[in-house]
Protein backbone atom coordinates (compact mmCIF):
# COMPACT_ATOMS: atom_id res chain seq x y z
CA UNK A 1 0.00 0.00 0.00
CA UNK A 2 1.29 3.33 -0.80
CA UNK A 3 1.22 5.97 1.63
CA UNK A 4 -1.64 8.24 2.30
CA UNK A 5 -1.80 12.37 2.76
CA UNK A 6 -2.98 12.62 6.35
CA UNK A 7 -4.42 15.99 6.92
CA UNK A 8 -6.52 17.30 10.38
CA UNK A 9 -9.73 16.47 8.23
CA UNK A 10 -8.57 12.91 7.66
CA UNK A 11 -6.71 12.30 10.62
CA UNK A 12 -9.63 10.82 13.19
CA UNK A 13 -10.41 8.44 10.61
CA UNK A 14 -6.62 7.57 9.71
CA UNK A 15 -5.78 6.17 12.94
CA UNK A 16 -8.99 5.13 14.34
CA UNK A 17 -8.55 1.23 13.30
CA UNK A 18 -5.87 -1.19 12.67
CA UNK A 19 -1.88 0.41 12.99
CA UNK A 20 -1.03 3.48 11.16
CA UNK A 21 2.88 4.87 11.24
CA UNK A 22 2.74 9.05 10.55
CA UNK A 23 5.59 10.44 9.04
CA UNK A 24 5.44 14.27 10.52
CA UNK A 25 7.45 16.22 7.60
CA UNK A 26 8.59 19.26 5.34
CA UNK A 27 9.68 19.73 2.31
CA UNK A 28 12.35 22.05 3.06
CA UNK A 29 13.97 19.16 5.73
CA UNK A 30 16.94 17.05 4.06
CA UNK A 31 16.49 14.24 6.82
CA UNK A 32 12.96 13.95 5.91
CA UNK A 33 13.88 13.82 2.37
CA UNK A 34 16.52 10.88 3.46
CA UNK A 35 14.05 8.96 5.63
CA UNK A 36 11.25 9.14 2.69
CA UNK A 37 12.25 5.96 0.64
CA UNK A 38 12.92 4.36 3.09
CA UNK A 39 9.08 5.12 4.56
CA UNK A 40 7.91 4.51 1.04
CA UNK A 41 9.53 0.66 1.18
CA UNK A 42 8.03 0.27 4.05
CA UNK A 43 4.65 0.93 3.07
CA UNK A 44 5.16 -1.61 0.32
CA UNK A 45 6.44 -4.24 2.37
CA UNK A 46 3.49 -4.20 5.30
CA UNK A 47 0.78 -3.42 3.26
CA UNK A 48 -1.58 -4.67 6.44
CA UNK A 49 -0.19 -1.30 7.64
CA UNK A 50 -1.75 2.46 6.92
CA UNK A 51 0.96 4.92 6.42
CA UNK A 52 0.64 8.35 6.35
CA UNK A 53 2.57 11.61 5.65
CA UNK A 54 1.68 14.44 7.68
CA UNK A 55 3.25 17.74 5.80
CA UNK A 56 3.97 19.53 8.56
CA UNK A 57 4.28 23.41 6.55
CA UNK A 58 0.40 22.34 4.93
CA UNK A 59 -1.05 21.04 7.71
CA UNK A 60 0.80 23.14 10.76
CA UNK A 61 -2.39 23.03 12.69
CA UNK A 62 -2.12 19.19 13.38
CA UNK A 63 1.81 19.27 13.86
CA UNK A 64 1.17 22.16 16.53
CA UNK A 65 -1.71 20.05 18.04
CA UNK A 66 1.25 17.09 18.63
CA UNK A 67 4.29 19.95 19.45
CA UNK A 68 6.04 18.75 16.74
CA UNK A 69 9.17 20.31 17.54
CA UNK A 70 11.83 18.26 15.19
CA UNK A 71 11.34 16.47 12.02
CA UNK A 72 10.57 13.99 10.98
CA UNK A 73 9.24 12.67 13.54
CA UNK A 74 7.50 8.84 13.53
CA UNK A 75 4.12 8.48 15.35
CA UNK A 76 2.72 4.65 15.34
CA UNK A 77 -1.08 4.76 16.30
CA UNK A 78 -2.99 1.48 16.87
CA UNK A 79 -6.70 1.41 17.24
CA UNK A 80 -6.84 5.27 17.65
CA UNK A 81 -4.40 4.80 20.82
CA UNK A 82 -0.77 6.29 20.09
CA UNK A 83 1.54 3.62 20.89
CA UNK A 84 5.15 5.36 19.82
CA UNK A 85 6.66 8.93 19.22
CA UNK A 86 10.03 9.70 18.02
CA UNK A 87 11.80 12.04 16.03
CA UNK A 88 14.50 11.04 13.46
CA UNK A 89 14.81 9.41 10.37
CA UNK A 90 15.47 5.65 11.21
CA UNK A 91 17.60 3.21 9.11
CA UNK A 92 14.87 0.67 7.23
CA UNK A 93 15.94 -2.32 9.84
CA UNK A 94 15.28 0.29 12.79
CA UNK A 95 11.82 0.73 10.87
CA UNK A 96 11.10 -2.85 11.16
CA UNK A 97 11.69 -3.22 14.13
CA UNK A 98 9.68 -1.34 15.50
CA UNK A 99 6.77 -2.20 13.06
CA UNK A 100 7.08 -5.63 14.20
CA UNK A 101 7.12 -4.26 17.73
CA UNK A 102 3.82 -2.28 17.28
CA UNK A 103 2.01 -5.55 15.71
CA UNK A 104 3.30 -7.46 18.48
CA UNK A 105 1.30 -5.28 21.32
CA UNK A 106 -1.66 -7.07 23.27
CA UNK A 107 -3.94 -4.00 22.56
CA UNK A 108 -6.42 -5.77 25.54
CA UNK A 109 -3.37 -4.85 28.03
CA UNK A 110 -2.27 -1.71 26.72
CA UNK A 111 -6.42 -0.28 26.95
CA UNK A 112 -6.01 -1.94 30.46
CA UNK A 113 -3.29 0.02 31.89
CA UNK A 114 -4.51 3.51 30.16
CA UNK A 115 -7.91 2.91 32.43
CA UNK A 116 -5.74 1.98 35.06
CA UNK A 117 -3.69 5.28 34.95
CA UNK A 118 -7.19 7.12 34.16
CA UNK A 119 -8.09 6.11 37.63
CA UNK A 120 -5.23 7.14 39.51
């Protein structure tokens, strides 16, 4: 699957079900510019995965929503519940990784311990 334009009037729906990776960019950004084949390989490669590109100069209001302060910056989302943040461009086995990380969550425990917290 190819990646997707994620803007704020697509986002709720982007991440609301299965795992989605965000790629918080600009054009301007020669890291981002690195780290975009490498996202595009990736999108081929899991293609039970939504990825997105969030242009961070078109769409400033959702980057200032998440303080986006350096890009790009990776955000993995499963079932609407953001599971990772981190900014850099990774090497593609660094990308794996953590893809195979994020499918690997129990999503039953992870909505478990946010309630948890939420009682505290």
């Amino acid at each position: 699957m190819a990646t997707v334009e994620v803007t704020a009037e697509n986002f709720n729906d982007t991440v609301k079900e299965g795992t989605v990776i965000l790629d918080f960019w600009a054009e301007w950004c020669g890291p981002c510019k690195t780290f975009g084949p490498t996202f595009e390989a990736a999108s081929e490669k899991h293609e039970d995965i939504t990825f997105g590109k969030v242009d961070t100069e078109a769409q400033g209001e959702l980057a200032q929503a998440f303080q986006i302060m350096s890009i790009p910056t990776l955000m993995v989302f499963r079932d609407g519940i953001r599971i990772y943040e981190g900014a850099g461009a990774l090497p593609p086995a660094a990308l794996d990784d953590l893809i195979e990380q994020a499918k690997a969550l129990d999503m039953d425990e992870v909505r478990a311990k946010i309630a948890e917290s939420s009682e505290e």
